[in-house]
Protein backbone atom coordinates (compact mmCIF):
# COMPACT_ATOMS: atom_id res chain seq x y z
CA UNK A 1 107.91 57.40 130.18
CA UNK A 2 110.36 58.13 127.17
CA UNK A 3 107.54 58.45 125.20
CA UNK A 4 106.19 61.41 127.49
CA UNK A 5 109.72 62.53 127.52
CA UNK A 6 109.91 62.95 123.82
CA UNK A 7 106.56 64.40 123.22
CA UNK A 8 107.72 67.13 125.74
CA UNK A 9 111.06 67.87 123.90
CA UNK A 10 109.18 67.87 120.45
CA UNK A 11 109.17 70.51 117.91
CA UNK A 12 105.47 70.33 118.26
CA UNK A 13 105.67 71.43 121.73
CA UNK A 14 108.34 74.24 121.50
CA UNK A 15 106.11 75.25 118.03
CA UNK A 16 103.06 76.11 120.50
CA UNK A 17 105.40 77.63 122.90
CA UNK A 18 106.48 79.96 120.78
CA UNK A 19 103.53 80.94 119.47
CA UNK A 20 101.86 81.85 123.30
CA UNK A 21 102.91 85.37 122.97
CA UNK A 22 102.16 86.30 119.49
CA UNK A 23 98.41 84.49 119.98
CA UNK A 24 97.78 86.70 123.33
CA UNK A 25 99.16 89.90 121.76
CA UNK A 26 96.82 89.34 118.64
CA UNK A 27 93.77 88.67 120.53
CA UNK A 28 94.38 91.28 123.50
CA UNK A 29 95.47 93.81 120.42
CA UNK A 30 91.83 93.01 118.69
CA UNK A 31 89.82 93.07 122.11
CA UNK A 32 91.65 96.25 122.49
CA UNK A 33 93.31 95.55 125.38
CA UNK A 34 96.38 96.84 124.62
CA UNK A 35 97.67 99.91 122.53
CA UNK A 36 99.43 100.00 118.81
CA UNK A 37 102.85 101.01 120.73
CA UNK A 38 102.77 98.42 123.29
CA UNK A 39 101.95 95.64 120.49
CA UNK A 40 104.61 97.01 118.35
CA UNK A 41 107.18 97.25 121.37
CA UNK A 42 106.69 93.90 122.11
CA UNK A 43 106.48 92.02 118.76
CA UNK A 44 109.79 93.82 118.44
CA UNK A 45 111.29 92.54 121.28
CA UNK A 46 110.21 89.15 120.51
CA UNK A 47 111.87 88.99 117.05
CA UNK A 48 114.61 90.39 118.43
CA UNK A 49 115.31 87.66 120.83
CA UNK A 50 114.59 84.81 118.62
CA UNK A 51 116.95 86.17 116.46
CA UNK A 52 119.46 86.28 119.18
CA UNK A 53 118.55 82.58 120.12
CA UNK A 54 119.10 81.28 116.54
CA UNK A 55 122.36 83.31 116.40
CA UNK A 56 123.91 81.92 119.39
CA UNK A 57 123.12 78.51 119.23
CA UNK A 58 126.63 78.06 117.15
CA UNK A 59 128.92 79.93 119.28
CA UNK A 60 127.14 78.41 122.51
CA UNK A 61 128.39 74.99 120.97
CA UNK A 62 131.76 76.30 120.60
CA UNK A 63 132.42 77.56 123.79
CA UNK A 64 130.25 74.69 125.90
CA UNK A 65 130.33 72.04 123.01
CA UNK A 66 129.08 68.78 125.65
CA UNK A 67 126.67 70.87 126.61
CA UNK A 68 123.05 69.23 126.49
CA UNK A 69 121.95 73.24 126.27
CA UNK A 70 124.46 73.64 123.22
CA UNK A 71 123.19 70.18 121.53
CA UNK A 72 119.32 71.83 122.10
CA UNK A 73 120.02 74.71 120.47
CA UNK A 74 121.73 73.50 117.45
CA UNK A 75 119.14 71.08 117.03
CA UNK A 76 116.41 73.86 116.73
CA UNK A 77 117.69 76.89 115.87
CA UNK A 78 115.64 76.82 112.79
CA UNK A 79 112.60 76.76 114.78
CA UNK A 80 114.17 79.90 116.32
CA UNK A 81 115.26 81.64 113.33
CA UNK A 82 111.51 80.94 112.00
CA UNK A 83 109.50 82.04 114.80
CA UNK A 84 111.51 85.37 114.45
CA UNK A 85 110.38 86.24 110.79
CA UNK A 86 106.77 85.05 112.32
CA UNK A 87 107.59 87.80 114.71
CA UNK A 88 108.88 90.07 112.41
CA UNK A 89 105.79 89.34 110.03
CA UNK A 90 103.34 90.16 112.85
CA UNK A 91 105.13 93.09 113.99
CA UNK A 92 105.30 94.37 109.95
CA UNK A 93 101.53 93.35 109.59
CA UNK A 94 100.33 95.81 112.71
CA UNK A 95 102.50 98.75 111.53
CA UNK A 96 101.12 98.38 107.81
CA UNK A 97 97.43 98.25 109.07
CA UNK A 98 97.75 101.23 111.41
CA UNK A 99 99.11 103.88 108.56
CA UNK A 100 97.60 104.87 105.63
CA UNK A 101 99.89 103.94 102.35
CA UNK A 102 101.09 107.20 101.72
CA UNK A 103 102.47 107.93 105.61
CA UNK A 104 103.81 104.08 105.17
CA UNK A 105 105.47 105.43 101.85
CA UNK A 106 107.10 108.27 103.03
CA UNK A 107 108.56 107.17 106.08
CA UNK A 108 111.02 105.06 103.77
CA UNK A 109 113.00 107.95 103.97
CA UNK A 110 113.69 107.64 107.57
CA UNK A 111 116.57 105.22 107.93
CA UNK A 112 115.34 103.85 111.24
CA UNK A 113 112.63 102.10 109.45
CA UNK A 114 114.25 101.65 106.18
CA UNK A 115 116.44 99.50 107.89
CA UNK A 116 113.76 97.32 109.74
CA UNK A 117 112.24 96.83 106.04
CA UNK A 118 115.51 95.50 104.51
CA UNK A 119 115.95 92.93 107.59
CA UNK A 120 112.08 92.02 106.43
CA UNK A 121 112.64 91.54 103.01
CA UNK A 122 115.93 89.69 103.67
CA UNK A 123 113.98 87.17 106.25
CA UNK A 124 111.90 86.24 104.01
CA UNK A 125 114.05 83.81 101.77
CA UNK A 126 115.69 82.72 104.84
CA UNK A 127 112.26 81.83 106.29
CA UNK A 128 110.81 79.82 103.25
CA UNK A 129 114.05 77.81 103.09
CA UNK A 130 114.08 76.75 106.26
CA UNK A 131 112.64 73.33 105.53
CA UNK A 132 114.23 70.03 105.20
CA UNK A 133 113.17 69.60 102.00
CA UNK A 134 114.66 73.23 101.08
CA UNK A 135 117.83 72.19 102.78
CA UNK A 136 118.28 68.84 100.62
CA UNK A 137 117.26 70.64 97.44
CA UNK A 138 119.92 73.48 97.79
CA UNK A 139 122.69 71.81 98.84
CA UNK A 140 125.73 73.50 99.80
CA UNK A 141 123.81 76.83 98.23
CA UNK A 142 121.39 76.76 101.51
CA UNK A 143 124.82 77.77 103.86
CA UNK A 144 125.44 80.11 101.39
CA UNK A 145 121.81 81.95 101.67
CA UNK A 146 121.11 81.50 105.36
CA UNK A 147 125.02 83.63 106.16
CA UNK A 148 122.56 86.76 104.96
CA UNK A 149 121.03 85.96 108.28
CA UNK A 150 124.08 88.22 109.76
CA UNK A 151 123.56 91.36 107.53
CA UNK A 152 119.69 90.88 108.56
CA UNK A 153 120.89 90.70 112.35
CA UNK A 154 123.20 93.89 111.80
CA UNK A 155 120.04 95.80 110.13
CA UNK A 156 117.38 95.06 112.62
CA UNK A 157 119.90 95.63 115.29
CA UNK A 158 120.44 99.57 113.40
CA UNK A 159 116.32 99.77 113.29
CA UNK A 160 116.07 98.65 116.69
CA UNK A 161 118.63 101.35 118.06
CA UNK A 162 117.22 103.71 115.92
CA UNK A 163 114.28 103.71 116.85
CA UNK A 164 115.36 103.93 120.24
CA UNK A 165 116.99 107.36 119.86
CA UNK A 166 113.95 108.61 118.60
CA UNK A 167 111.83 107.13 121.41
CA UNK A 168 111.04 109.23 124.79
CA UNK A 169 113.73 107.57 126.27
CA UNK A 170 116.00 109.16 123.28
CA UNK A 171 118.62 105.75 124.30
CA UNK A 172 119.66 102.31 121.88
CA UNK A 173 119.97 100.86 125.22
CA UNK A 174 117.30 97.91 124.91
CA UNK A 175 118.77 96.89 121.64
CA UNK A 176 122.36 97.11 122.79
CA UNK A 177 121.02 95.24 125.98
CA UNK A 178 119.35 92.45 123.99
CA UNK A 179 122.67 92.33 121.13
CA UNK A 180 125.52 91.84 123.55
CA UNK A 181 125.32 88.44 123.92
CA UNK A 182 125.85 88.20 120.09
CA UNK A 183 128.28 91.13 119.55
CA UNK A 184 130.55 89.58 122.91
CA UNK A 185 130.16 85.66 121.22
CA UNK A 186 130.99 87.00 117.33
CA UNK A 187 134.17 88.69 118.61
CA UNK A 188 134.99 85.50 120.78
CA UNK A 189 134.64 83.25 117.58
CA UNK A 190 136.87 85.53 115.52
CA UNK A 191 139.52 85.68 118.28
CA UNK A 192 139.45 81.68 118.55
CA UNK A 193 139.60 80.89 115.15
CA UNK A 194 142.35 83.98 114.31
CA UNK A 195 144.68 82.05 117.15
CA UNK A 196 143.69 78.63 115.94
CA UNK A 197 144.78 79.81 112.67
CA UNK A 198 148.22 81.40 113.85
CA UNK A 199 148.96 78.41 116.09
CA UNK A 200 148.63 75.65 113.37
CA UNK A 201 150.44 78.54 110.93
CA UNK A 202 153.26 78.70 113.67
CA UNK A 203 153.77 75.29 113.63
């Protein structure tokens, strides 16, 4: 039974679960089952909220820290955090196939999608460090790199919104909708450890 139990709770298994959506969106995308926009919306949407996941993992420790929830997260975050640059990469590699170089080019200019590049490029680092191997090898350095993860966040969430306002909707709702949760928890943290701070200062 607890070895059921543990295959079940495996990064194996939660590897495969995250990759369900990205496999049917690549293989309905190819059968053409569903459009460029759709894929794009929803590869989107999906590196959004693993980004969220990985985020919040710390601050749902700090407000619930005997939590089993909290203890899950922490312990795979990183799978989070990597299964949103896999996102991220899938969601870059169907916008670079479906423009020629020069329309890809030119719509650097646009800061909607100049943002959503920088994010990219800032992933990737993040992503190929995200080993245990990486993380003995680096040391102290590897907190250092992965805090870039927040600038990334703040860039992807400006891309998202963006995009949004230039959508038929013309609204950064879905991106303020999906961000909250880490906006509301940041602001939390920085209030708790400001009045830790002035408590143990006032004492």
């Amino acid at each position: 039974m607890n070895s059921i139990k543990t295959f079940l709770t495996s990064k194996y298994i939660l590897w495969y679960i995250l990759s369900i959506p990205g496999t049917i969106l690549t293989i309905n995308y190819l059968r053409e089952e569903i459009d460029y926009t759709m894929v794009m919306h929803i590869t989107g949407e999906f590196a959004g909220r693993m980004l969220i996941i990985s985020l919040i993992a710390t601050l749902i420790r700090l407000l619930f820290p005997k939590s089993k929830i909290a203890k899950w997260l922490m312990r795979n975050r990183r799978f989070f955090g990597v299964a949103a640059f896999s996102y991220t990469l899938l969601h870059t590699i169907f916008y670079v196939l479906e423009y020629p170089f020069k329309t890809l080019i030119s719509e650097f200019s646009d800061v909607a999608i100049f943002t959503g590049w920088i994010a990219f490029f800032i992933f990737i680092p993040l992503a190929m460090t995200s080993t245990n191997a990486a993380i003995i090898k680096m040391g102290k350095s590897w907190k250092k790199l992965q805090q870039w993860v927040y600038l990334a966040a703040i860039l992807a969430f400006t891309h998202w919104a963006l995009l949004g306002l230039q959508g038929p909707e013309n609204s950064p709702t879905a991106a303020l909708f999906h961000f909250i949760p880490v906006i509301l928890l940041q602001i939390y943290r920085i209030w708790k450890q400001y009045f830790f701070k002035k408590t143990i200062t006032s004492k």
